[in-house]
PDB file of N, CA and C in Angstrom:
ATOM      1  N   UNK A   1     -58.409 -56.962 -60.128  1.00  0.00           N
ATOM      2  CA  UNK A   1     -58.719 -57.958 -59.117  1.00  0.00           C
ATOM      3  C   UNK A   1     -57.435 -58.389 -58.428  1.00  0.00           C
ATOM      4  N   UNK A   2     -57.576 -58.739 -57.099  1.00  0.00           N
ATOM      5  CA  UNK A   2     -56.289 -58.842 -56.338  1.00  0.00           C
ATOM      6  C   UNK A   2     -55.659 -60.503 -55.942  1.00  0.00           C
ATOM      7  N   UNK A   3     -54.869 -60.925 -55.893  1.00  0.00           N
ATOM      8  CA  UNK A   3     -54.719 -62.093 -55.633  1.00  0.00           C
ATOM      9  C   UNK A   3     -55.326 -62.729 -54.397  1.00  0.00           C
ATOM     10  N   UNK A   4     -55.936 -64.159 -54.106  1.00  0.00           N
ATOM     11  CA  UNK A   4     -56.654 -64.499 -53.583  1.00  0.00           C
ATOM     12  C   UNK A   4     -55.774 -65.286 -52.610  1.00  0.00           C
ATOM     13  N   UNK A   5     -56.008 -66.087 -51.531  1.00  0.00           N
ATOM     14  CA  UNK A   5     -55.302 -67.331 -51.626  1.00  0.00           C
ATOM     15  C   UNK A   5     -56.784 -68.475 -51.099  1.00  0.00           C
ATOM     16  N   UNK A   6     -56.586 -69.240 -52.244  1.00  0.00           N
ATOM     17  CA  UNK A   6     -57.635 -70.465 -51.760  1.00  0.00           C
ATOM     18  C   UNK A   6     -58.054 -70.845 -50.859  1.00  0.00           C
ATOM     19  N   UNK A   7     -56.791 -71.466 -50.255  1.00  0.00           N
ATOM     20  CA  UNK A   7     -57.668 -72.474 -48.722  1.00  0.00           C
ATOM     21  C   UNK A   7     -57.687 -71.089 -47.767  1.00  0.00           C
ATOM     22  N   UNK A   8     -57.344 -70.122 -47.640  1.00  0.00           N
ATOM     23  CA  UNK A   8     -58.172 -68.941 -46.901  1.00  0.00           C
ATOM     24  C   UNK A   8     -59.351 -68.981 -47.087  1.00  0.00           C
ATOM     25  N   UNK A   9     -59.934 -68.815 -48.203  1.00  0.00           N
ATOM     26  CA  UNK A   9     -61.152 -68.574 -48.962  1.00  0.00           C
ATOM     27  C   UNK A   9     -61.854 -69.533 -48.439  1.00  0.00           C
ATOM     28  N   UNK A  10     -61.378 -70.801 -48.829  1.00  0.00           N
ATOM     29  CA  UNK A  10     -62.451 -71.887 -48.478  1.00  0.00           C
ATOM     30  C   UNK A  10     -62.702 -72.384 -47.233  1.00  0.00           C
ATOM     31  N   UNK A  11     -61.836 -72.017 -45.987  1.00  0.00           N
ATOM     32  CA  UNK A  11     -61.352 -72.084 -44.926  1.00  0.00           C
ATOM     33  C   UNK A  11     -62.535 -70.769 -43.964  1.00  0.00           C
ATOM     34  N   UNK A  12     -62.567 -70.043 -44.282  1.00  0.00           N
ATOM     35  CA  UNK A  12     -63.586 -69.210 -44.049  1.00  0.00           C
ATOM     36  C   UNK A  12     -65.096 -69.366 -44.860  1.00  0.00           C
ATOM     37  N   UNK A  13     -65.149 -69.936 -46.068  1.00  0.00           N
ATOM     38  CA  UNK A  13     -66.759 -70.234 -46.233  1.00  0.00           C
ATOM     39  C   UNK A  13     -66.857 -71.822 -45.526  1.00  0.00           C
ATOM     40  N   UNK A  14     -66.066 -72.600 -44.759  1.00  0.00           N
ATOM     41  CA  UNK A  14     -66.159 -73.610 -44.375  1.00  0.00           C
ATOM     42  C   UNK A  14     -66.490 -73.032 -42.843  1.00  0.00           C
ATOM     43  N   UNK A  15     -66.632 -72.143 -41.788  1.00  0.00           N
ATOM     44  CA  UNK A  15     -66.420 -71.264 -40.870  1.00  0.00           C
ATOM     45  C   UNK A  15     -67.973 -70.404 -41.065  1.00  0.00           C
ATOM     46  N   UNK A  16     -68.423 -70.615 -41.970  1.00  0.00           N
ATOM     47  CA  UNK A  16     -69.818 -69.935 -42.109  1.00  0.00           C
ATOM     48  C   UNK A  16     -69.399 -68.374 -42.641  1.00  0.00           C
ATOM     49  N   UNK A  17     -68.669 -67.683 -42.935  1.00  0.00           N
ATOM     50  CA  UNK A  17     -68.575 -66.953 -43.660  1.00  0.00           C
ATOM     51  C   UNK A  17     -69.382 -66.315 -44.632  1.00  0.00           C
ATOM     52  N   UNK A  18     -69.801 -65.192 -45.185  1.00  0.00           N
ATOM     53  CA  UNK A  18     -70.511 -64.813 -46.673  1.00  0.00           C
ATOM     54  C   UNK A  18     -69.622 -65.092 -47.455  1.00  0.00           C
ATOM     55  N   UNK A  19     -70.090 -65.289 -48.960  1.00  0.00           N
ATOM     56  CA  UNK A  19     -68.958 -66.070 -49.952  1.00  0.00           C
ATOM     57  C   UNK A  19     -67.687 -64.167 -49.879  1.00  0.00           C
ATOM     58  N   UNK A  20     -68.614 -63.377 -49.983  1.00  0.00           N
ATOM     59  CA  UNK A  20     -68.137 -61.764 -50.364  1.00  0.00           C
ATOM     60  C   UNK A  20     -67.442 -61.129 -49.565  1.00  0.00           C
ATOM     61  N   UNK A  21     -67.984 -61.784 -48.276  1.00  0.00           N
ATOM     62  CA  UNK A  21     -66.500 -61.546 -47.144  1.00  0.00           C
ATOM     63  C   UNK A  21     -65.125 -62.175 -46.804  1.00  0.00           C
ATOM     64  N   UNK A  22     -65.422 -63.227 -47.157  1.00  0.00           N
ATOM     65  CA  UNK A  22     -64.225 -64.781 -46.982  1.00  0.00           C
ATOM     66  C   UNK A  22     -63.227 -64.057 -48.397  1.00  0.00           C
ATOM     67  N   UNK A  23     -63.966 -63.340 -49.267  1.00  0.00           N
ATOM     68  CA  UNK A  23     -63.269 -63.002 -50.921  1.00  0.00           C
ATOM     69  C   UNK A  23     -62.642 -61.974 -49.735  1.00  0.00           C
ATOM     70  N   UNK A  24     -62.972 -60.813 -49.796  1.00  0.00           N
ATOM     71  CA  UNK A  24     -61.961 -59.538 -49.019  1.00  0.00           C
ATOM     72  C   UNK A  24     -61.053 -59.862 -47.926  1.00  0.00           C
ATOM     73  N   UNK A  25     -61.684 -60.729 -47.022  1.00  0.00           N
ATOM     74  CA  UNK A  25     -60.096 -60.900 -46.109  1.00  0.00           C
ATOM     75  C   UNK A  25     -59.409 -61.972 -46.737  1.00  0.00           C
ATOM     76  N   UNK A  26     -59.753 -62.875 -47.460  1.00  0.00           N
ATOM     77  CA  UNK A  26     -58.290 -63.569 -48.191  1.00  0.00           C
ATOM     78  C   UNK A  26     -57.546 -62.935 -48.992  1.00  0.00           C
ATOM     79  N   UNK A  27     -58.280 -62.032 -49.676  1.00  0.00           N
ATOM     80  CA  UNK A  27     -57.670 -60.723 -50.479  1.00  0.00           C
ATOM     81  C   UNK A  27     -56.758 -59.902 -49.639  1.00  0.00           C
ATOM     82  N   UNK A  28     -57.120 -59.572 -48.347  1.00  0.00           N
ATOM     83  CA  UNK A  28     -56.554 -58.417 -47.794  1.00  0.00           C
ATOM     84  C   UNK A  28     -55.225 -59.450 -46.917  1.00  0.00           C
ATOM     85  N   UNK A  29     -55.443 -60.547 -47.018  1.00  0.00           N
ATOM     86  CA  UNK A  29     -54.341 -61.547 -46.268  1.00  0.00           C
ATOM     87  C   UNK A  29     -53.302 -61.480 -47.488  1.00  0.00           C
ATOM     88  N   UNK A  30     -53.545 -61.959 -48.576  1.00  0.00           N
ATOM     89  CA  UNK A  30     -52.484 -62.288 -49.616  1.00  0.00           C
ATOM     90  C   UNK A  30     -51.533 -60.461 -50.020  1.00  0.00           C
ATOM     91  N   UNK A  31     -52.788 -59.541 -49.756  1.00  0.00           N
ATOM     92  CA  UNK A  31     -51.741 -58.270 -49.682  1.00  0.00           C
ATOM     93  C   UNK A  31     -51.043 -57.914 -48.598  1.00  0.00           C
ATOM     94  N   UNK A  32     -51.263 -58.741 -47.517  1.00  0.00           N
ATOM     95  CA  UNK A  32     -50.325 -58.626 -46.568  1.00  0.00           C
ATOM     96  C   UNK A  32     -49.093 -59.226 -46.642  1.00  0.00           C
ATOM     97  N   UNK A  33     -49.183 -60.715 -47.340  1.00  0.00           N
ATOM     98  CA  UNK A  33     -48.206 -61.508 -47.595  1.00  0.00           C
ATOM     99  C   UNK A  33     -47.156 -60.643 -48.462  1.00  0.00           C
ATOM    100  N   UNK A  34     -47.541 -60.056 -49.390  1.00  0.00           N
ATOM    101  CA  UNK A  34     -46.804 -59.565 -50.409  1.00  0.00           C
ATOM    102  C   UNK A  34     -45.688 -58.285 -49.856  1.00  0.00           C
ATOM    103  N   UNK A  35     -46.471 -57.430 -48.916  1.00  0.00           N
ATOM    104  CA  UNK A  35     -45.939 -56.636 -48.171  1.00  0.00           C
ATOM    105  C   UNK A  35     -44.616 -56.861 -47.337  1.00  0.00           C
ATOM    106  N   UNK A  36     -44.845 -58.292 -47.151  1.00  0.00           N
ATOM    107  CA  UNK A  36     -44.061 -59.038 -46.083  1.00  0.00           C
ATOM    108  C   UNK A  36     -42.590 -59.503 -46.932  1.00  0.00           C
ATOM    109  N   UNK A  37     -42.790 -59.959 -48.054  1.00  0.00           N
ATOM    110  CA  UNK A  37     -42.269 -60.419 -48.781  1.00  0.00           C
ATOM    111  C   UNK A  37     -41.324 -59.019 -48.912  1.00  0.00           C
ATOM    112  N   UNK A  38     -41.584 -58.002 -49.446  1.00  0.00           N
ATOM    113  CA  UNK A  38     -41.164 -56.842 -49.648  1.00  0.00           C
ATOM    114  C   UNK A  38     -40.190 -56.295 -48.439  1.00  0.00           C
ATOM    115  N   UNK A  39     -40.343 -56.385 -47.508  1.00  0.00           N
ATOM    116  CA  UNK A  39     -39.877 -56.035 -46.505  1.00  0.00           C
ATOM    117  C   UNK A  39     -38.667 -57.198 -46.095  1.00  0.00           C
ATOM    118  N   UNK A  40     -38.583 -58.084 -46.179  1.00  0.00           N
ATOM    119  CA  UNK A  40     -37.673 -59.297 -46.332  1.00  0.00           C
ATOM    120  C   UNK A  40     -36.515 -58.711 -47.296  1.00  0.00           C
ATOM    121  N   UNK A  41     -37.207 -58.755 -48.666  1.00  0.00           N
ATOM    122  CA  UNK A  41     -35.792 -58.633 -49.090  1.00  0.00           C
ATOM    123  C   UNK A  41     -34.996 -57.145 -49.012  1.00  0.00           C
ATOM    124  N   UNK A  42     -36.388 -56.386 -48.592  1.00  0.00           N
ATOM    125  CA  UNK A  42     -35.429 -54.798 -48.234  1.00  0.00           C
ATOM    126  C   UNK A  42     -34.243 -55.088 -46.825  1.00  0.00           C
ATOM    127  N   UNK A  43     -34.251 -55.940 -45.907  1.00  0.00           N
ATOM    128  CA  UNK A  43     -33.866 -56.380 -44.729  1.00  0.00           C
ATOM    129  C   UNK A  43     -32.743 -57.298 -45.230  1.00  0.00           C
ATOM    130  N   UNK A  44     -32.748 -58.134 -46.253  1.00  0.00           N
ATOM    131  CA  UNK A  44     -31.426 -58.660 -47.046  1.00  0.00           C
ATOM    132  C   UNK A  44     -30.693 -57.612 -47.520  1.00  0.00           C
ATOM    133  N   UNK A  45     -31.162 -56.894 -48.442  1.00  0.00           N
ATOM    134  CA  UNK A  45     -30.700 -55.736 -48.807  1.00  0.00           C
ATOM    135  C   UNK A  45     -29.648 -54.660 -47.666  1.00  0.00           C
ATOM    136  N   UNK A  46     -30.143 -54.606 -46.854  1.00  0.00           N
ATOM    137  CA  UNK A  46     -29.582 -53.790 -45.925  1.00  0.00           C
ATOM    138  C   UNK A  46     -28.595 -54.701 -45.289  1.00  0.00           C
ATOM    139  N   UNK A  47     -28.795 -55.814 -44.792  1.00  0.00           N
ATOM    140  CA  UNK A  47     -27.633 -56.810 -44.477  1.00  0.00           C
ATOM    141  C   UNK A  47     -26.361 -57.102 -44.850  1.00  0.00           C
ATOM    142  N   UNK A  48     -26.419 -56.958 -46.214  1.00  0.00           N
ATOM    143  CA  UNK A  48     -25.923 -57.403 -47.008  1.00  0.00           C
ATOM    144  C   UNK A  48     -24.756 -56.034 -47.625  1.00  0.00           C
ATOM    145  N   UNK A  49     -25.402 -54.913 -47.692  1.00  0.00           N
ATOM    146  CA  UNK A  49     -24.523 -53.577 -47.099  1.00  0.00           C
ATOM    147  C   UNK A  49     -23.592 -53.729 -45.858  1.00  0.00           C
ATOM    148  N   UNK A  50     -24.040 -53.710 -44.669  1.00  0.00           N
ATOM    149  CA  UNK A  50     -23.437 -53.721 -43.422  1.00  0.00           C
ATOM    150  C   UNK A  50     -22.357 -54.468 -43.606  1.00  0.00           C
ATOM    151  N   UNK A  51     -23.181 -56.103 -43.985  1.00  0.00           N
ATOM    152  CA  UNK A  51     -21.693 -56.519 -43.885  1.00  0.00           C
ATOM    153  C   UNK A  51     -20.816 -56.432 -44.815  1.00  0.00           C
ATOM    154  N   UNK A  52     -20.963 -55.860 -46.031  1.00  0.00           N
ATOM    155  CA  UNK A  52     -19.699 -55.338 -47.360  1.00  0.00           C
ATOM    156  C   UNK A  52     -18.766 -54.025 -46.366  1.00  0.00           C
ATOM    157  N   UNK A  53     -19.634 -53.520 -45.464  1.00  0.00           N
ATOM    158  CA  UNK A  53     -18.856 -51.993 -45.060  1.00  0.00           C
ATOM    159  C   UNK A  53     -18.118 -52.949 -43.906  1.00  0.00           C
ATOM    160  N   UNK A  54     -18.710 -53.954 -42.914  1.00  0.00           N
ATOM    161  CA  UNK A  54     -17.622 -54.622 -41.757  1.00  0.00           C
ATOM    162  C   UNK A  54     -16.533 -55.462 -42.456  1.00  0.00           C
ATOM    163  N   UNK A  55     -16.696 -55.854 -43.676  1.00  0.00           N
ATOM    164  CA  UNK A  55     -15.485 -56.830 -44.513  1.00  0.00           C
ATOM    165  C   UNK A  55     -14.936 -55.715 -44.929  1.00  0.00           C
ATOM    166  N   UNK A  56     -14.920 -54.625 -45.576  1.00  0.00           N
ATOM    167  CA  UNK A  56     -13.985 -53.521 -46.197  1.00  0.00           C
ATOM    168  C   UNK A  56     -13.238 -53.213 -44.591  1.00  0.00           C
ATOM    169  N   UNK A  57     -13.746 -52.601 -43.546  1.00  0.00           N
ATOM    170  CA  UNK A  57     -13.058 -51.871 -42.380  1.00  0.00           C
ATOM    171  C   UNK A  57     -12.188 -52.974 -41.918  1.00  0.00           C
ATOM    172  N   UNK A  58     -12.176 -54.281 -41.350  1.00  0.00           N
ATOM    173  CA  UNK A  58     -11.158 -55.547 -41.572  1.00  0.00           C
ATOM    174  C   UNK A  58     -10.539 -56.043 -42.145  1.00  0.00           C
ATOM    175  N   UNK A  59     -10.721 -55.558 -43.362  1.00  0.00           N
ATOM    176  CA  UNK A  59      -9.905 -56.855 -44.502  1.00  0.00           C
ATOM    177  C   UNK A  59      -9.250 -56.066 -45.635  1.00  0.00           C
TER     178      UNK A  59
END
């Protein structure tokens, strides 16, 4: 089972929603979040290179 996020959930059965649909796109929202998250710190990651290689070529 996949992580949910609540007030999505309830936010869409408040919206008239089916309970079984409001479940899959809050589901498919919170795996987006996670994705996002992932991609953040790959983007620190890479930053964080660049600038070790512009402080070595200066300093």
């Amino acid at each position: 089972m996949s992580m949910m996020l609540s007030s999505t959930y309830e936010a869409f059965i408040a919206a008239g929603t089916p309970p079984e649909k409001a479940k899959e796109a809050s589901e498919e929202i919170a795996g987006c979040d996670r994705r996002l998250v992932r991609l953040e710190v790959m983007n620190a990651l890479i930053l964080a290179g660049v600038l070790s290689l512009v402080i070595k070529a200066f300093f």
